[in-house]
Protein backbone atom coordinates (compact mmCIF):
# COMPACT_ATOMS: atom_id res chain seq x y z
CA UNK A 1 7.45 39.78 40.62
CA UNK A 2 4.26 41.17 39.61
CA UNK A 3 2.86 39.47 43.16
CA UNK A 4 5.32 41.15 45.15
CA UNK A 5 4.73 44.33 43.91
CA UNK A 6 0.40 44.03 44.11
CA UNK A 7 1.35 42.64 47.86
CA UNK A 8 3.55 45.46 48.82
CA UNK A 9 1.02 48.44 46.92
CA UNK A 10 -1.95 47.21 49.48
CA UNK A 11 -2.57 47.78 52.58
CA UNK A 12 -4.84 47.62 55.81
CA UNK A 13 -8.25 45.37 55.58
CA UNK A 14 -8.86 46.63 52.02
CA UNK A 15 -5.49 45.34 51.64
CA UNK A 16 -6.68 41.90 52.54
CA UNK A 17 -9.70 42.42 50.48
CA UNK A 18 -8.31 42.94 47.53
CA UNK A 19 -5.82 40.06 48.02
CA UNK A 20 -8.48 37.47 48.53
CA UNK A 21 -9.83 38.80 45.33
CA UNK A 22 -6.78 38.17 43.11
CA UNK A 23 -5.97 35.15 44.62
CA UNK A 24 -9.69 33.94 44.09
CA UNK A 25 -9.01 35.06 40.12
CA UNK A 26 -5.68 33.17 40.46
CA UNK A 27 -7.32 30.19 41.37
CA UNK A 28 -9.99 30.15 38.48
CA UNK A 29 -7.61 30.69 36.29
CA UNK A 30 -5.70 27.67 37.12
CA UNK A 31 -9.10 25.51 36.91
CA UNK A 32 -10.16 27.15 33.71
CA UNK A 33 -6.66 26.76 32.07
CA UNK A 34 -7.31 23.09 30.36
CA UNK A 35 -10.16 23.93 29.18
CA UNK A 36 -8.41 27.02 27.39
CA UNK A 37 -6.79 24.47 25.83
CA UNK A 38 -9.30 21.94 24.65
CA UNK A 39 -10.72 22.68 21.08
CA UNK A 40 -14.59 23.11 20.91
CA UNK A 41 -16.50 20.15 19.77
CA UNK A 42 -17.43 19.48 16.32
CA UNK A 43 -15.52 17.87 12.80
CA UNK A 44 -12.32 19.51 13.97
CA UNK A 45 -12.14 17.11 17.04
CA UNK A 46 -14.04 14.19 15.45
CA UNK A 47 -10.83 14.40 12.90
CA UNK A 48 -8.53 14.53 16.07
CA UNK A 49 -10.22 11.31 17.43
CA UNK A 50 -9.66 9.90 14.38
CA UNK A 51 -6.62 10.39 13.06
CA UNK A 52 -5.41 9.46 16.85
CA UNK A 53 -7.16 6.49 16.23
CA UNK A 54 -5.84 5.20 12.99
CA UNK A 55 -2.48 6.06 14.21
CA UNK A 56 -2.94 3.75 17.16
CA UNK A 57 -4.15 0.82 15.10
CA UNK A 58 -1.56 1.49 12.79
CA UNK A 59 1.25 1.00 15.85
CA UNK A 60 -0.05 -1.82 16.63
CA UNK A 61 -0.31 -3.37 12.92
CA UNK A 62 0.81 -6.92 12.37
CA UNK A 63 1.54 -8.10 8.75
CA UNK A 64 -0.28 -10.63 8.95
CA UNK A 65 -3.73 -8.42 9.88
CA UNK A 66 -2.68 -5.74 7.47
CA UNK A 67 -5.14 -6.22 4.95
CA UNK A 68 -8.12 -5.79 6.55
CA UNK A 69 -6.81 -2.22 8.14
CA UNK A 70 -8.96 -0.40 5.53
CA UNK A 71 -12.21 1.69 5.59
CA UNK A 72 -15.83 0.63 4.85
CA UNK A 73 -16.88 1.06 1.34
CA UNK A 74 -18.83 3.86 0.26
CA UNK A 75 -20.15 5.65 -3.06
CA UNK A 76 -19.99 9.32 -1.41
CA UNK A 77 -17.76 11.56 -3.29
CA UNK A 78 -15.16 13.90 -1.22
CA UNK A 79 -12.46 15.90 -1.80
CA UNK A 80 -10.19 13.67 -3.19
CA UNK A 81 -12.76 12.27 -6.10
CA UNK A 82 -14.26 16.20 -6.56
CA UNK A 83 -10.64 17.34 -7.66
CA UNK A 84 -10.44 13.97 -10.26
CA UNK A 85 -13.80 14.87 -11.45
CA UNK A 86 -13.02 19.05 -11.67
CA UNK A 87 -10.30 17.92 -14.35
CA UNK A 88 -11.20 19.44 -17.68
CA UNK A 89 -11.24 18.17 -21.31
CA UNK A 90 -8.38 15.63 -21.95
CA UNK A 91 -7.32 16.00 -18.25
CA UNK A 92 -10.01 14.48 -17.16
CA UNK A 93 -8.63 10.88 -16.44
CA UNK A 94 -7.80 9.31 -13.27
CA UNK A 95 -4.23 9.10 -13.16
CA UNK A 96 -3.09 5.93 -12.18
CA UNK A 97 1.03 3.91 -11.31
CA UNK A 98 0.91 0.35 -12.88
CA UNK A 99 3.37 -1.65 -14.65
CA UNK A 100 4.35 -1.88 -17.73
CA UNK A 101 6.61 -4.68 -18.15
CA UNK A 102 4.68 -7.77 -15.44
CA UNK A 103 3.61 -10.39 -18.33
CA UNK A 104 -0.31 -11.01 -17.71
CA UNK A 105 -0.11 -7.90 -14.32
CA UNK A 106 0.66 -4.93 -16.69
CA UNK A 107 2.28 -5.09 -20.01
CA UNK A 108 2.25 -3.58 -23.58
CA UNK A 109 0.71 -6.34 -26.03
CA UNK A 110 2.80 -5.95 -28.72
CA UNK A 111 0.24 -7.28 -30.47
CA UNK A 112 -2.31 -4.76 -30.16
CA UNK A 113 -2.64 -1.42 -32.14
CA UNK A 114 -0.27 0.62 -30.08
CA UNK A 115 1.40 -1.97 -28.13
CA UNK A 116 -2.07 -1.47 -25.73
CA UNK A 117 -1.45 -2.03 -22.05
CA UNK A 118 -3.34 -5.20 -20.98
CA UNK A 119 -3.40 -7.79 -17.93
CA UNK A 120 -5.11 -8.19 -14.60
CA UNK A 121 -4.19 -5.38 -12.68
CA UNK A 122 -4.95 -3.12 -15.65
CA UNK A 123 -8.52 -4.45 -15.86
CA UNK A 124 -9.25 -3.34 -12.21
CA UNK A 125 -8.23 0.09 -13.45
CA UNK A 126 -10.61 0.32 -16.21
CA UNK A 127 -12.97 -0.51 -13.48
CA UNK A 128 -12.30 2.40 -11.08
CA UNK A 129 -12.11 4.47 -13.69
CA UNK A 130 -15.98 3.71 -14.84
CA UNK A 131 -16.89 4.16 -11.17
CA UNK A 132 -15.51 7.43 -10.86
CA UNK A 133 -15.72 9.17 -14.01
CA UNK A 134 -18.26 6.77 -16.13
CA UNK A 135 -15.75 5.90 -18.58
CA UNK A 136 -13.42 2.44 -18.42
CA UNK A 137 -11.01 4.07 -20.66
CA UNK A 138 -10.60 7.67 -18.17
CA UNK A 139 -7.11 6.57 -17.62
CA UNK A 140 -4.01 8.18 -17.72
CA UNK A 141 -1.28 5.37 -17.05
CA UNK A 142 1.77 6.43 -15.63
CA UNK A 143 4.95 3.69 -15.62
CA UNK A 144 6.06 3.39 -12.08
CA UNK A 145 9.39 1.50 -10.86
CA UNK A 146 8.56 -0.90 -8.18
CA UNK A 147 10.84 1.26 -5.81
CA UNK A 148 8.96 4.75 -7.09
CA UNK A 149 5.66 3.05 -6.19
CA UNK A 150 5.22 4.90 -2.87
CA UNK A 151 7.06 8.35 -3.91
CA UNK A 152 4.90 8.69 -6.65
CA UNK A 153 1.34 8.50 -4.27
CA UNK A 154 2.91 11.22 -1.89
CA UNK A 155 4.49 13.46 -4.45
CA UNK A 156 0.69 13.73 -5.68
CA UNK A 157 1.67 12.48 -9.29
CA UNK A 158 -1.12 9.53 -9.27
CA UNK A 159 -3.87 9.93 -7.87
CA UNK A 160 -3.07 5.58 -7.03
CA UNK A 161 -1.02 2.99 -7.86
CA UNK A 162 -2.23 -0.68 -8.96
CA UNK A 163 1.13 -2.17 -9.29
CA UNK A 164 1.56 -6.12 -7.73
CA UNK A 165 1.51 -3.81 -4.21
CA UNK A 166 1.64 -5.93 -0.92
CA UNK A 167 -0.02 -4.10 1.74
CA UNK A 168 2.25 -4.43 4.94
CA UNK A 169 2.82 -2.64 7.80
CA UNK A 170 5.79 -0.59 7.20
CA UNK A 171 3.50 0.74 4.09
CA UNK A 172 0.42 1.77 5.62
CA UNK A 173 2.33 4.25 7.73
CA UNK A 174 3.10 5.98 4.18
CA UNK A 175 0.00 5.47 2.42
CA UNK A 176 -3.22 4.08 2.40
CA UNK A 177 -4.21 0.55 0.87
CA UNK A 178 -7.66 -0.71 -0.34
CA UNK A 179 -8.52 -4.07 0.94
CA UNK A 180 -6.81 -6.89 -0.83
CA UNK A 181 -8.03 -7.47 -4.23
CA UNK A 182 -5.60 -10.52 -4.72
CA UNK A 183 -3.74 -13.07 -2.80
CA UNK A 184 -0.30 -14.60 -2.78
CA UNK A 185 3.11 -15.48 -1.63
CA UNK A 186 6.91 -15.02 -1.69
CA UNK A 187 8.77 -17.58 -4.01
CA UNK A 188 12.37 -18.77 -5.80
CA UNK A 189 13.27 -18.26 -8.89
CA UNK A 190 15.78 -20.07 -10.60
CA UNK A 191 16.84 -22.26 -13.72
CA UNK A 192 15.77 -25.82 -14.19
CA UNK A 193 19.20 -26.87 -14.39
CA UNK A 194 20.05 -25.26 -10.53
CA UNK A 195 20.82 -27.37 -7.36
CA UNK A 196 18.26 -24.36 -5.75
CA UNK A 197 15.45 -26.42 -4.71
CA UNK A 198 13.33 -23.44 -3.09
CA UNK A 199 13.97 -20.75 -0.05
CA UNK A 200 15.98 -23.20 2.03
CA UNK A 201 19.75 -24.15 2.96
CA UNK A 202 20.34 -24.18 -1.17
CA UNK A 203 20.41 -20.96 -1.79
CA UNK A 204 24.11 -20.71 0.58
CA UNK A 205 26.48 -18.64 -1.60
CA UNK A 206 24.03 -18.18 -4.25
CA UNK A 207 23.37 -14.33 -5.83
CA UNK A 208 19.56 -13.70 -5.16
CA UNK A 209 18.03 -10.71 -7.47
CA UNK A 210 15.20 -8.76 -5.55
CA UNK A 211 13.31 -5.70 -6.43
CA UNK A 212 14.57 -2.48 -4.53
CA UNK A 213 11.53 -1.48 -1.91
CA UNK A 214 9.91 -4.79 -2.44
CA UNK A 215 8.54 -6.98 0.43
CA UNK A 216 10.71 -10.02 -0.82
CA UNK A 217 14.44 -7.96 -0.01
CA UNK A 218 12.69 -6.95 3.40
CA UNK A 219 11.76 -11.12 4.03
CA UNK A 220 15.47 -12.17 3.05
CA UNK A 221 17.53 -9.26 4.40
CA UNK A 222 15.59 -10.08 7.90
CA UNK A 223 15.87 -13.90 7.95
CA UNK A 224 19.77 -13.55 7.10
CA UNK A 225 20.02 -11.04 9.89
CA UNK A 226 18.08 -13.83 11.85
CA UNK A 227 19.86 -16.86 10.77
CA UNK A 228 16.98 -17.97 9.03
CA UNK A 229 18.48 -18.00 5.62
CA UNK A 230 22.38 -19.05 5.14
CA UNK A 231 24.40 -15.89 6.22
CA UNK A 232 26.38 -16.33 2.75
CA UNK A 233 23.33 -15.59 0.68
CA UNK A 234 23.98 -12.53 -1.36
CA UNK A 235 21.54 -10.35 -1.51
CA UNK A 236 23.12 -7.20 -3.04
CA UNK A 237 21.76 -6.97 -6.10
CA UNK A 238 18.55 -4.79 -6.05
CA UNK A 239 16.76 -3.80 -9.15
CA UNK A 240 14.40 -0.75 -10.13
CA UNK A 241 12.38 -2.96 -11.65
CA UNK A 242 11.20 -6.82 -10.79
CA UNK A 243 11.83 -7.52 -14.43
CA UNK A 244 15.05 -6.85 -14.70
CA UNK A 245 15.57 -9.41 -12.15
CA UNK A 246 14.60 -12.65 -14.88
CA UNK A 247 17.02 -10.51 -17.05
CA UNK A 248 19.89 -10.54 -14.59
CA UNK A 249 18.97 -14.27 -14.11
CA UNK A 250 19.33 -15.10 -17.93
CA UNK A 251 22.63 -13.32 -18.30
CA UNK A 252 23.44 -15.25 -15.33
CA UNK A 253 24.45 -12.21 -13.12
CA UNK A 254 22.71 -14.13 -10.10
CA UNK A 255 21.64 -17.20 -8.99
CA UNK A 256 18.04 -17.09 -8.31
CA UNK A 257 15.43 -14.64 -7.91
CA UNK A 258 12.74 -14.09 -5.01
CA UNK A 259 9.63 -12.35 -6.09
CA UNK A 260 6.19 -12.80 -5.39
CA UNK A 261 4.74 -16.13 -6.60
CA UNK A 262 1.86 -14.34 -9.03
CA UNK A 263 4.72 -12.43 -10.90
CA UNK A 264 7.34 -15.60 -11.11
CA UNK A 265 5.04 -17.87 -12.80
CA UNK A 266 4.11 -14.79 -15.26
CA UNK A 267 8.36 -14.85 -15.64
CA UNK A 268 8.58 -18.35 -15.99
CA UNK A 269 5.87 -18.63 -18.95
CA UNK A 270 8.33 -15.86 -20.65
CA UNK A 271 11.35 -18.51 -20.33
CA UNK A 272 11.00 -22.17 -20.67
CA UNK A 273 14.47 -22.16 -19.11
CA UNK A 274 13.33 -21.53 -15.55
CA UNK A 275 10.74 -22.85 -12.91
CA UNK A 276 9.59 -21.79 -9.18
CA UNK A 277 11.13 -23.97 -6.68
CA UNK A 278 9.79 -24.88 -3.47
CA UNK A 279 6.35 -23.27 -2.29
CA UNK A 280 5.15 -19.87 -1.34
CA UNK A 281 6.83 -18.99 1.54
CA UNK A 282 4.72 -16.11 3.06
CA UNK A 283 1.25 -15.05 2.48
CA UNK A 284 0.48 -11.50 1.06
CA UNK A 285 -2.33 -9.77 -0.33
CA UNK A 286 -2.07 -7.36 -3.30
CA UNK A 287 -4.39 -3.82 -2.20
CA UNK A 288 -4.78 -0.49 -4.33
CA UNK A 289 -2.57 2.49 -2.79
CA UNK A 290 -3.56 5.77 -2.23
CA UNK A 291 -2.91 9.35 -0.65
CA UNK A 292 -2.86 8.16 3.46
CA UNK A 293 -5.63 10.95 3.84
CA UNK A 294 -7.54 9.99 0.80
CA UNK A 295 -10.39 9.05 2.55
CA UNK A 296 -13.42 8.86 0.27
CA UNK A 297 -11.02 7.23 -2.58
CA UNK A 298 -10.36 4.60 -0.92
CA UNK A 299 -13.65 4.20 0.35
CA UNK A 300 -14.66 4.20 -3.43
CA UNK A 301 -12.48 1.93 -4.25
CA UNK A 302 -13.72 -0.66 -1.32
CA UNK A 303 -16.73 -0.22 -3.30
CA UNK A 304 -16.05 -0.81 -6.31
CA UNK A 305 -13.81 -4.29 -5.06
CA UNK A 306 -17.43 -5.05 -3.25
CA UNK A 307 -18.70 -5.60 -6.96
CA UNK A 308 -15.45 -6.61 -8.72
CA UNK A 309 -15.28 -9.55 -6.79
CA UNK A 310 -18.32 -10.43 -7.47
CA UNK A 311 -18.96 -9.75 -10.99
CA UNK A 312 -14.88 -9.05 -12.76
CA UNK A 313 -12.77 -10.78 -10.70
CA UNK A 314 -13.15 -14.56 -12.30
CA UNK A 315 -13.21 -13.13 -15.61
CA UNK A 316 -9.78 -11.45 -15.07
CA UNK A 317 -8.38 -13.96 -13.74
CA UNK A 318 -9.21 -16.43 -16.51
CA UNK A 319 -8.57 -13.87 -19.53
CA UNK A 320 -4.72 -13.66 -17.77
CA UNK A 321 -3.25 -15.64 -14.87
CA UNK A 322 -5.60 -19.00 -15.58
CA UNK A 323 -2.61 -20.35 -17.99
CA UNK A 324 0.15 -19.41 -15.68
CA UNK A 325 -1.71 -20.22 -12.24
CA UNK A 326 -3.75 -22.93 -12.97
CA UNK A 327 -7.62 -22.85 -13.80
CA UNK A 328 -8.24 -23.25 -9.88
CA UNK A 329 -8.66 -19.15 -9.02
CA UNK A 330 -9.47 -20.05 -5.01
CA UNK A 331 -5.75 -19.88 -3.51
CA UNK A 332 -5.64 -16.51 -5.61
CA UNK A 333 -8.89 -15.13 -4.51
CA UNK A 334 -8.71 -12.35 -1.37
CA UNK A 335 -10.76 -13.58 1.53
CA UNK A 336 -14.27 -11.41 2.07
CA UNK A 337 -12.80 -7.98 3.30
CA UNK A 338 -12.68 -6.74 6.80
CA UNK A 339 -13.10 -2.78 7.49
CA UNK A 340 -11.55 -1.25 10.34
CA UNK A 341 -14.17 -0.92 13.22
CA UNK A 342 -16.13 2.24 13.34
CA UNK A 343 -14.85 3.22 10.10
């Protein structure tokens, strides 16, 4: 309309004139228009490339390469570690998700002053902790159900979580992992006495207890669905907590229970009356979980697993899981980390 009206208003060669003009400002307005829209460069659209970047990689994850999506270590502080450190007095603590019930993970001793929370997963904590504030014992440990696990890093109540958490996947597009600090596998559960020999045709029209948001109901409910497990395997009951799974299994409210292999051999030195059957059926990594733009946490963390393994990491492993795993720490220990490229 408003070129109608500028085409009828002129007139004669000036007419013209004046028309070549505002279609010559037409045109360069066209040209100019994507660059209108293109931000100026600088951190803002470094960040852009970025995060377009990790969200590719992160659509194309595969399970079994999840553990090495993770960023290059570093000792830099950043936003993330400046608002642990600005915590005052007694708040000063890095607030950390673990376990409280996993025998040798994350447990109260009862025979410690104050029922003390101990194990292997607890350990690595103390070890952050010194990295980031100078002081092993920094810690404020917050109980988390395995299904709050993820909830809990994106409501901002921990600042982490080192729980018995598989990275996958399906999980890195919620938060972010460290790389994989430990190394294991999906197994059965089930009393000595039961004709379930491991995660095979056996476990037809058995009750299998998994833990609510854990990688071993994803495994089963997707090879039922796929005709890889019997179709009459029921896998309804889900618990908060993997414990209560060995509970449910010594009432004998199910059959068996799936869990990772770490945690049932932990169960099974709690009660003589049940073993693992059958091997490790998948392979998973264990990885420290964080805010997904918690950056320069997670690159202190990658840091401080640099070292762990190194100088920690054997020692852990032989204070806790030695007498439920075996002495033989290799098929436990996390292959040498791989950092996302250009990270």
């Amino acid at each position: 309309m408003y070129v109608n009206r500028a085409r009828t208003s002129l007139r004669g060669w000036g007419g013209v004139a004046a028309m070549a003009v505002l279609c010559a400002l037409a045109l360069a307005c066209v040209l100019l228009l994507p660059y209108t829209q293109r931000s100026p460069a600088g951190p803002d659209r470094a960040a852009q490339r970025a995060a377009t970047g990790v969200q590719v990689r992160a659509d194309a994850c595969q399970d079994a390469e999840a553990h090495q999506r993770t960023l290059a270590p570093s000792g830099a502080d950043g936003p993330t570690i400046d608002a642990i450190k600005a915590r005052t007095g007694a708040k000063r603590k890095l607030i950390v998700g673990v376990d409280q019930n996993s025998y040798r993970w994350g447990y109260r001793n009862p025979n410690t002053e104050g029922a003390r929370l101990e194990g292997f997963d607890i350990d690595l904590v103390h070890r952050i902790a010194e990295d980031i504030l100078g002081d092993p014992d920094a810690v404020q440990f917050k109980a988390i159900p395995t299904s709050q696990r993820i909830p809990a890093i994106e409501d901002g109540r921990v600042d982490m979580v080192v729980r018995t958490m598989t990275i996958t996947c399906d999980r890195l597009r919620q938060v972010a992992f460290s790389a994989p600090y430990f190394k294991t596998g999906q197994q059965v559960l089930a009393p000595k006495s039961s004709p379930v020999t491991g995660y095979n045709g056996t476990l037809a029209h058995k009750k299998v207890c998994t833990a609510a948001g854990s990688t071993a109901y994803a495994k089963l409910d997707a090879d039922r669905k796929a005709g890889r497990l019997p179709a009459s395997t029921d896998l309804s009951t889900t618990v908060a907590n993997q414990l209560d799974c060995l509970v449910r299994l010594q009432l004998g409210e199910v059959d068996a229970v799936v869990t990772d292999g770490a945690l049932a051999a932990s169960q099974a030195a709690q009660d003589p009356t049940v073993e693992l059957k059958g091997e490790a059926f998948t392979t998973e990594y264990y990885g420290v979980a964080m805010k997904k733009d918690a950056d320069d946490l997670v690159r202190r963390v990658n840091r401080v697993l640099v070292d762990y393994r190194a100088h920690g990491w054997q020692k852990s492993y032989d204070d806790w899981l030695s007498a439920t795993l075996g002495e033989d720490a290799a098929a436990s220990k996390p292959p040498a980390p791989q950092y996302l490229r250009g990270s």
